[in-house]
N, C-alpha and C. Protein backbone atom coordinates (compact mmCIF):
# COMPACT_ATOMS: atom_id res chain seq x y z
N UNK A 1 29.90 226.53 338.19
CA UNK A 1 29.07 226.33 339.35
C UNK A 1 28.72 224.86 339.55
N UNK A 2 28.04 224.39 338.11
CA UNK A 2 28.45 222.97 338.52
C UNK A 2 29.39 221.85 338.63
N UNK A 3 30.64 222.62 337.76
CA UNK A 3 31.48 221.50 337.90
C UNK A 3 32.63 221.95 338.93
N UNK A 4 32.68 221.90 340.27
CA UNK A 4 34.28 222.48 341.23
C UNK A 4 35.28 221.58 341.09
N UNK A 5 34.65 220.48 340.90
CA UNK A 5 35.70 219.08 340.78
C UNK A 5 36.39 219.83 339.69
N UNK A 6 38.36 219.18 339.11
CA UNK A 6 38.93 219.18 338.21
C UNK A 6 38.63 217.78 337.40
N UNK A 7 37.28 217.97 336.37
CA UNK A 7 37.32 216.69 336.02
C UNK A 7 36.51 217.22 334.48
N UNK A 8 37.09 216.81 333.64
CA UNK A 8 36.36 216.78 332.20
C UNK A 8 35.02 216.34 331.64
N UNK A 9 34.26 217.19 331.21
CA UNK A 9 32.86 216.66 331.25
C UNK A 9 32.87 215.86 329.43
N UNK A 10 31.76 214.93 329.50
CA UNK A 10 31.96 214.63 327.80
C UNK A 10 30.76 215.25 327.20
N UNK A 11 30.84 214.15 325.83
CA UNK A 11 29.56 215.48 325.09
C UNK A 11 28.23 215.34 325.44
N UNK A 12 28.37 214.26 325.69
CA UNK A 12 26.36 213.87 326.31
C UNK A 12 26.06 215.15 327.75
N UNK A 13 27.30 214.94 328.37
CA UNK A 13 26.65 215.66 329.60
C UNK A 13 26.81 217.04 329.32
N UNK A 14 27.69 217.45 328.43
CA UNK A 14 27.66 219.08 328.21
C UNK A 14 26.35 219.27 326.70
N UNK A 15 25.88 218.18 326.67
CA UNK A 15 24.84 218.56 325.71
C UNK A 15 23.66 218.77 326.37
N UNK A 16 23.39 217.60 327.92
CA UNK A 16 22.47 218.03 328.62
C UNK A 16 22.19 219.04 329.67
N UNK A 17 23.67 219.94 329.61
CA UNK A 17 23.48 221.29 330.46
C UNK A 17 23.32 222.39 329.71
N UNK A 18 23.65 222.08 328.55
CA UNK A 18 23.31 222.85 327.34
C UNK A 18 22.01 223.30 327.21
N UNK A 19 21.21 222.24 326.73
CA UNK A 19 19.30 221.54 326.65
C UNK A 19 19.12 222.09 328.12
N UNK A 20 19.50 222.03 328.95
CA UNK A 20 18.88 222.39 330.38
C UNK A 20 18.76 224.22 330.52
N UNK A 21 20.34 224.58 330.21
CA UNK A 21 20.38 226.10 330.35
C UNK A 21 19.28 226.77 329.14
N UNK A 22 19.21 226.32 328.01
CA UNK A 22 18.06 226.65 327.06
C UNK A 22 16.80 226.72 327.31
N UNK A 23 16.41 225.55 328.15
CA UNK A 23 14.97 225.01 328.48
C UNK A 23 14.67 226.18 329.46
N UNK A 24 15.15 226.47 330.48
CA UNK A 24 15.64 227.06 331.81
C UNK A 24 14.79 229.33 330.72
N UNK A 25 15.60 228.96 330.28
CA UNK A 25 15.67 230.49 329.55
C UNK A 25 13.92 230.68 328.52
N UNK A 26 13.97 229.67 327.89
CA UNK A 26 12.60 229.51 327.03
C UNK A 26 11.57 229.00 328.08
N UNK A 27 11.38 228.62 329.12
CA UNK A 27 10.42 228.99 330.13
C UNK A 27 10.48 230.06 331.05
N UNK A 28 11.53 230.66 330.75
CA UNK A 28 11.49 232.07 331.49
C UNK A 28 10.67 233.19 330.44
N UNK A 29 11.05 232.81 328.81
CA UNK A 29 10.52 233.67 328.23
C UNK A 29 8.90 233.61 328.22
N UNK A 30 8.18 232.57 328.34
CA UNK A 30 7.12 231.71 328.51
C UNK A 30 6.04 232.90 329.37
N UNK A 31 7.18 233.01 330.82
CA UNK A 31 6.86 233.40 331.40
C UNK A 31 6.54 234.69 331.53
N UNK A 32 7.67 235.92 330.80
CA UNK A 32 7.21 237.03 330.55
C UNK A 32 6.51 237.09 329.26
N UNK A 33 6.32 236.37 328.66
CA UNK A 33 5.13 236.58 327.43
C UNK A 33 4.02 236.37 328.38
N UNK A 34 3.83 235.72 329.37
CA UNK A 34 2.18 235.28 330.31
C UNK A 34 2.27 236.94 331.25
N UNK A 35 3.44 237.30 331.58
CA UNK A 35 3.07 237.76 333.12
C UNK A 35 3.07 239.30 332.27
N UNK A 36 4.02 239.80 331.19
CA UNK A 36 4.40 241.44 330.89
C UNK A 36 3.90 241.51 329.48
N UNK A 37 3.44 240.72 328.53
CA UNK A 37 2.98 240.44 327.50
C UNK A 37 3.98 240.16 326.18
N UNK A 38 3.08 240.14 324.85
CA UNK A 38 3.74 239.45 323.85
C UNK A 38 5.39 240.44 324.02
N UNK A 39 5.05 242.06 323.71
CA UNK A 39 5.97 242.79 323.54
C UNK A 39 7.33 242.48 324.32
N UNK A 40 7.40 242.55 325.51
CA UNK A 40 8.51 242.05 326.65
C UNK A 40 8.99 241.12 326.10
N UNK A 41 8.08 240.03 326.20
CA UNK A 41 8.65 238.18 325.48
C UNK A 41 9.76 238.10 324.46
N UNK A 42 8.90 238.75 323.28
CA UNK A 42 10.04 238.59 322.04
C UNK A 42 10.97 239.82 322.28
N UNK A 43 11.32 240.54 323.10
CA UNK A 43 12.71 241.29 323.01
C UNK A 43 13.23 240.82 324.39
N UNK A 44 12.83 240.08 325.26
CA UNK A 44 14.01 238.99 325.99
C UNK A 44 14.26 237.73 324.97
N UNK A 45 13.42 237.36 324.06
CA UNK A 45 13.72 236.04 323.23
C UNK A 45 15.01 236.84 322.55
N UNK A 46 14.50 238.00 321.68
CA UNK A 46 15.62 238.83 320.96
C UNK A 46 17.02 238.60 321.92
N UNK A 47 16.92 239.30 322.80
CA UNK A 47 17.97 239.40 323.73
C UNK A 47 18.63 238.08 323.94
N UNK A 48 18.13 237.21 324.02
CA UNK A 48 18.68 235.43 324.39
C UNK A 48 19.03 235.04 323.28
N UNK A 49 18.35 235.16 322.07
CA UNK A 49 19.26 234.56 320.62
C UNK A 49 20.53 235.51 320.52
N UNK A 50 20.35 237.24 320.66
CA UNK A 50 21.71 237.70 320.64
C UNK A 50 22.74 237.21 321.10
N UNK A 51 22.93 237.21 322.39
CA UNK A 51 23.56 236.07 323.09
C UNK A 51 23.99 234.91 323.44
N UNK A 52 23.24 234.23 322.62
CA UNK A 52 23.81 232.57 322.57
C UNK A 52 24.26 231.91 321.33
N UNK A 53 23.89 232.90 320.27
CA UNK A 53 24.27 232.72 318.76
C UNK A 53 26.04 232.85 318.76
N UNK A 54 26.69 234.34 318.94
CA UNK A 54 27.48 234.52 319.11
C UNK A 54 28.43 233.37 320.08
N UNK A 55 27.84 233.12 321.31
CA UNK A 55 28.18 232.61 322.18
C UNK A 55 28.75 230.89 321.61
N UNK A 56 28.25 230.32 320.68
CA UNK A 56 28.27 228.90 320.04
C UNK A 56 29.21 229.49 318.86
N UNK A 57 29.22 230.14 317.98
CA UNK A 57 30.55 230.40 317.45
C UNK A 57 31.68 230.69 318.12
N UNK A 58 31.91 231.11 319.32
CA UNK A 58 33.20 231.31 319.97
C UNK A 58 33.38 229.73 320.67
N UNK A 59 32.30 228.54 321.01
CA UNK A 59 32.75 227.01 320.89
C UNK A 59 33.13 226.69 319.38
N UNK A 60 33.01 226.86 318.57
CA UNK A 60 33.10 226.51 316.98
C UNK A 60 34.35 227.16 317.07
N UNK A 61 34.88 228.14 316.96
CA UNK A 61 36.46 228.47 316.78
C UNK A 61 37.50 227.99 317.53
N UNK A 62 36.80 228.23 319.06
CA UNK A 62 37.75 227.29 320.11
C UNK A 62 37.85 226.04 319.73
N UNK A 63 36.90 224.89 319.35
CA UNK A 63 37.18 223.59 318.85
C UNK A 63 37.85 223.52 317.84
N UNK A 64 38.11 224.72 316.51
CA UNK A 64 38.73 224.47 315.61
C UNK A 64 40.39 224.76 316.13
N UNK A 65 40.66 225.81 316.99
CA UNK A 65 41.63 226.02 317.61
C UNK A 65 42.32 224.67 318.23
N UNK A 66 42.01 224.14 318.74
CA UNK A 66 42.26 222.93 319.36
C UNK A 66 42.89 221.41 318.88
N UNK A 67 41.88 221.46 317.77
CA UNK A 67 41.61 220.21 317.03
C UNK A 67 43.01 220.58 316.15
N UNK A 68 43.54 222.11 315.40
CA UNK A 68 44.62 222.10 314.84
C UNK A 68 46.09 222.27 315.64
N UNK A 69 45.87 222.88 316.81
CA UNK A 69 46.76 223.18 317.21
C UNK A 69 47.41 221.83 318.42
N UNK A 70 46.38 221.16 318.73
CA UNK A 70 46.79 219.80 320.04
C UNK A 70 47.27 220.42 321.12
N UNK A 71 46.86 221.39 321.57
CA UNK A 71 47.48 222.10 322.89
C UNK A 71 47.36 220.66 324.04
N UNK A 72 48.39 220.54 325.45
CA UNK A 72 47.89 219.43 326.37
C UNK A 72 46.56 220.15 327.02
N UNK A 73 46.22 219.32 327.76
CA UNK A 73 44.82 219.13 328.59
C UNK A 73 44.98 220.49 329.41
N UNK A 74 46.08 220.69 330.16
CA UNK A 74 46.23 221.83 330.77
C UNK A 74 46.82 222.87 330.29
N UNK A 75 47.05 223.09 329.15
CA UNK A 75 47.46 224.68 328.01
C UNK A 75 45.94 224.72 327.43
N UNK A 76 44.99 224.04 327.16
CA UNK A 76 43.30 224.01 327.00
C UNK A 76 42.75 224.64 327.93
N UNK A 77 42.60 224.13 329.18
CA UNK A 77 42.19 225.13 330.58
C UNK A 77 42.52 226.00 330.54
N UNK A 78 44.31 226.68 330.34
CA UNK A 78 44.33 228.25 330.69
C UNK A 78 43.92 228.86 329.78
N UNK A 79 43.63 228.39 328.04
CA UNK A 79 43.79 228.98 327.44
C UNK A 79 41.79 229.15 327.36
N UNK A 80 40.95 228.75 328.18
CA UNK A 80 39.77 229.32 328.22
C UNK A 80 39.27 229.63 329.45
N UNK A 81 40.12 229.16 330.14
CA UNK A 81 40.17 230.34 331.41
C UNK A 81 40.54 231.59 331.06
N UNK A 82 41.46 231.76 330.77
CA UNK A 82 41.89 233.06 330.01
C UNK A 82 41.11 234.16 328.99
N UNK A 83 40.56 233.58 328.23
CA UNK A 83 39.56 233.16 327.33
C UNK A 83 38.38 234.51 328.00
N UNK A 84 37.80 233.46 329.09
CA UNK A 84 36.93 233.92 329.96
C UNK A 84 37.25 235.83 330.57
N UNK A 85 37.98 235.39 331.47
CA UNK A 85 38.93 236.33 331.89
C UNK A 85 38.69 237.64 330.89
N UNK A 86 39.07 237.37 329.51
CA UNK A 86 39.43 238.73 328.58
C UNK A 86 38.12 238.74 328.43
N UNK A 87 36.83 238.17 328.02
CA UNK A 87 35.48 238.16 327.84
C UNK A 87 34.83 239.30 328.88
C-alpha cells in the first residue's frame, strides 16, 4: 500500500514502517484496554504477539534463504510474491 513504485526500500525505512505498524497496533491495544477493559486488551495483545512472532521468523528464513542461495533482484520478488500468494 505504501510502496506502488518498483523501488527497493532499505533497512532504516523498513525499520521505520516496522516501529510505525507496531506503534499503530499497541495504541490500538491501549485503546481497548481504556474503552472494553483489561480482559479484551490482553487477548488482542495475545492475538498481536501470535501474529507477529511467527510473522518475523518467516523474515529470518527468507533472509537466510537469500543470503545462501543469491537469487537476482527479480527471482527475490517472485519468490515473495509467491510467498504471499501461498500464505
Amino acid at each position: 500500500m505504501l510502496h506502488k513504485d518498483d523501488k527497493e526500500i532499505g533497512v532504516r525505512e523498513s525499520l521505520m514502517l516496522s516501529a510505525g505498524y507496531i506503534s499503530a497496533a499497541l495504541i490500538f491495544v491501549a485503546w481497548v484496554w481504556w474503552y472494553l477493559g483489561a480482559q479484551c486488551g490482553m487477548d488482542y495483545h495475545a492475538g498481536f504477539m501470535i501474529e507477529k512472532l511467527p510473522s518475523m521468523d518467516n523474515v529470518s528464513v527468507i533472509a537466510l534463504i537469500f543470503t545462501t542461495a543469491s537469487p537476482t533482484r527479480a527471482r527475490r520478488i517472485r519468490a515473495v510474491a509467491s510467498s504471499i500468494r501461498c500464505a
